[in-house]
C-alpha atoms as a PDB file:
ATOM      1  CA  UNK A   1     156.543 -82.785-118.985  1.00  0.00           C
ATOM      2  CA  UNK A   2     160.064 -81.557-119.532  1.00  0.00           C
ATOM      3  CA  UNK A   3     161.928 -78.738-117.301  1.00  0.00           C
ATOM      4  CA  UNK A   4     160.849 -76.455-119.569  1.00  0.00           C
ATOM      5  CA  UNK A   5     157.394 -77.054-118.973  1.00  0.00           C
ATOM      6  CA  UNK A   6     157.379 -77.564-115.611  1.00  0.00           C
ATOM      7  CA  UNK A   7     159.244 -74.253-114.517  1.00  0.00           C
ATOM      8  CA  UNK A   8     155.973 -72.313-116.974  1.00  0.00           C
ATOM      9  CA  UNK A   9     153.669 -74.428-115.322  1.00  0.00           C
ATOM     10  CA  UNK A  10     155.142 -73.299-111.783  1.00  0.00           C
ATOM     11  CA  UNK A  11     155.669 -70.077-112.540  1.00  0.00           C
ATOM     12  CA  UNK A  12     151.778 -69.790-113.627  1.00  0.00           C
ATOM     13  CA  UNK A  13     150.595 -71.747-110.703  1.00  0.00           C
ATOM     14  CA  UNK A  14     152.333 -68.765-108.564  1.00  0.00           C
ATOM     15  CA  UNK A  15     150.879 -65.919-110.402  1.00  0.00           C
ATOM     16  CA  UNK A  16     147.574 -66.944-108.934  1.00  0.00           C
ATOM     17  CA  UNK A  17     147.678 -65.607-106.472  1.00  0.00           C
ATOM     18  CA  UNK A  18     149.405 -61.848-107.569  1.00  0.00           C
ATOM     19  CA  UNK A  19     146.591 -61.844-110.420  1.00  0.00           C
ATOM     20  CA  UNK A  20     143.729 -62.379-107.660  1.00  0.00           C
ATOM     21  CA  UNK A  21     145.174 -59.178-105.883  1.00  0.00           C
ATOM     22  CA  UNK A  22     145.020 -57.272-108.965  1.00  0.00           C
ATOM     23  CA  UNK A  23     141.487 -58.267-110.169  1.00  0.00           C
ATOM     24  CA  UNK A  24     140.354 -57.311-106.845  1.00  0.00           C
ATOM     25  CA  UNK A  25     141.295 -54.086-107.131  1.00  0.00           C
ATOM     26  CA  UNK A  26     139.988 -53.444-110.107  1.00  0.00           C
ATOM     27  CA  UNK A  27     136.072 -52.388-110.095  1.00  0.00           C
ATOM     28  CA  UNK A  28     133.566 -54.915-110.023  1.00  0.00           C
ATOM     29  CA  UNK A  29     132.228 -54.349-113.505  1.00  0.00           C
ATOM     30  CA  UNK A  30     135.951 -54.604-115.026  1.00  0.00           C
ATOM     31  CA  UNK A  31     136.413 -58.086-113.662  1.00  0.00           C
ATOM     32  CA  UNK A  32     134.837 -60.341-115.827  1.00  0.00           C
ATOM     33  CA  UNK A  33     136.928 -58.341-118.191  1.00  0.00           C
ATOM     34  CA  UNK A  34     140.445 -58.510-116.383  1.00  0.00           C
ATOM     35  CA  UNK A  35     139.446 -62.693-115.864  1.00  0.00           C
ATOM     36  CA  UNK A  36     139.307 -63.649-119.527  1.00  0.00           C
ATOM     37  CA  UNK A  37     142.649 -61.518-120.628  1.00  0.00           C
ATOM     38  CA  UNK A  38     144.162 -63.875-118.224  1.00  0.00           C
ATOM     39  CA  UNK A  39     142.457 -66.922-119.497  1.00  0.00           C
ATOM     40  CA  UNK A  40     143.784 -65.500-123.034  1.00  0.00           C
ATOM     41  CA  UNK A  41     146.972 -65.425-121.110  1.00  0.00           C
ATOM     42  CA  UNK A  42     147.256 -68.846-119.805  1.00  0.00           C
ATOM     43  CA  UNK A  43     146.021 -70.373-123.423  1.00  0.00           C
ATOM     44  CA  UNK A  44     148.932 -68.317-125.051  1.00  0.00           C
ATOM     45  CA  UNK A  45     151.277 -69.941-122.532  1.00  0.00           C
ATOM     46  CA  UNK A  46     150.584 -73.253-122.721  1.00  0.00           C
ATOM     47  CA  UNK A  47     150.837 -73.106-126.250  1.00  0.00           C
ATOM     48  CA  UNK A  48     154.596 -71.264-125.894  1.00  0.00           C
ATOM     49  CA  UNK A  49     155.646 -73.911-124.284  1.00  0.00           C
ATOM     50  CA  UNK A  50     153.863 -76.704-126.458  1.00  0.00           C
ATOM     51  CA  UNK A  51     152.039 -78.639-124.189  1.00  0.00           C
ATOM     52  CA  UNK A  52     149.858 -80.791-125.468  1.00  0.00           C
ATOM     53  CA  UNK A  53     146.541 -79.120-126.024  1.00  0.00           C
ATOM     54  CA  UNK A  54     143.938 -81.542-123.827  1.00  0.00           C
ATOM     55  CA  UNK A  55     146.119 -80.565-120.776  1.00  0.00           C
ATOM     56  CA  UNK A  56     146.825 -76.994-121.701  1.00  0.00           C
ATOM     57  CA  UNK A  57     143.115 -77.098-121.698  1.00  0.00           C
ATOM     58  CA  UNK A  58     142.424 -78.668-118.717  1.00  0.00           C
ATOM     59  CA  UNK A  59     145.804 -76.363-116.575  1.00  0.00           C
ATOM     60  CA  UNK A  60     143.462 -73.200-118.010  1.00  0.00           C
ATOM     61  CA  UNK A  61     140.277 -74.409-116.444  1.00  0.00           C
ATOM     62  CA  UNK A  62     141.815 -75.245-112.999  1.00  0.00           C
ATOM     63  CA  UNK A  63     143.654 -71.729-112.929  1.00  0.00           C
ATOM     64  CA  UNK A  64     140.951 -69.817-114.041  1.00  0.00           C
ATOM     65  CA  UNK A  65     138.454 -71.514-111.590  1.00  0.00           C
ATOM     66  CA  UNK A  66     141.570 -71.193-108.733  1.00  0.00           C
ATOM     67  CA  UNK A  67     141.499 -67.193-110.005  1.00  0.00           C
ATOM     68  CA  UNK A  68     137.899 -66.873-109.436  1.00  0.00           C
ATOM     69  CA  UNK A  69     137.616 -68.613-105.663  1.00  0.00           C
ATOM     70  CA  UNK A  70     140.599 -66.925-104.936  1.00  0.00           C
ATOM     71  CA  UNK A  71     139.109 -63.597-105.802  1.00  0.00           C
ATOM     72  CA  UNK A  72     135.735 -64.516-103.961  1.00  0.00           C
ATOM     73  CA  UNK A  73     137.900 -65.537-100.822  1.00  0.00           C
ATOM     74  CA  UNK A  74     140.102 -62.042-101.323  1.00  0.00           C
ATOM     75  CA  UNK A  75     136.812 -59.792-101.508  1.00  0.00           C
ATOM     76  CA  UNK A  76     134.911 -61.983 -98.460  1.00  0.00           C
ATOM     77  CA  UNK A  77     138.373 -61.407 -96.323  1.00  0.00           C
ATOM     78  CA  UNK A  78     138.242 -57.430 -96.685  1.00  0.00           C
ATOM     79  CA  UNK A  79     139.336 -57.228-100.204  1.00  0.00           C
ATOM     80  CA  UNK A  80     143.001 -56.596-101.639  1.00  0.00           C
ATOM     81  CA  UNK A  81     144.132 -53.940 -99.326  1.00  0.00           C
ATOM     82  CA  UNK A  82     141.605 -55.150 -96.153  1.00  0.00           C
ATOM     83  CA  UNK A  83     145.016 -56.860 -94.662  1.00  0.00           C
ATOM     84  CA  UNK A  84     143.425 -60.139 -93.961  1.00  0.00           C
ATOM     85  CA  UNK A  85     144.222 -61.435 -98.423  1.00  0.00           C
END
């Protein structure tokens, strides 16, 4: 992975946790929703930045499966203005 790559993969690695906050305070229902626009997202980025597309593949999966525990663990801790996110 070259600089480029790795400064889009970090970058999307610490969105994570700014897109949990923001799903969370979104209504239940609009969730699901809100979750694949930033799957959408993620595919869109790792094809920007041309990595290859088994990986960009498998970085998707692990963020959007990091999105959703992270929301689970945001809405079991009080949700995203419950001061314990």
């Amino acid at each position: 992975m070259n600089r480029h790559q790795q400064n889009a993969l970090d970058a999307a690695i610490s969105s994570v946790q700014q897109i949990a906050m923001k799903i969370v305070e979104l209504p239940v229902p609009a969730r699901d929703a809100a979750l694949k626009i930033a799957e959408q997202a993620f595919i869109e980025a790792t094809t920007k930045f041309g990595i290859v597309p088994e990986r960009g593949r498998e970085f998707v999966a692990l963020q959007i499966g990091a999105l959703r525990a992270l929301v689970k663990e945001i809405e079991a801790a009080g949700g995203a203005k419950g001061g314990r996110a």
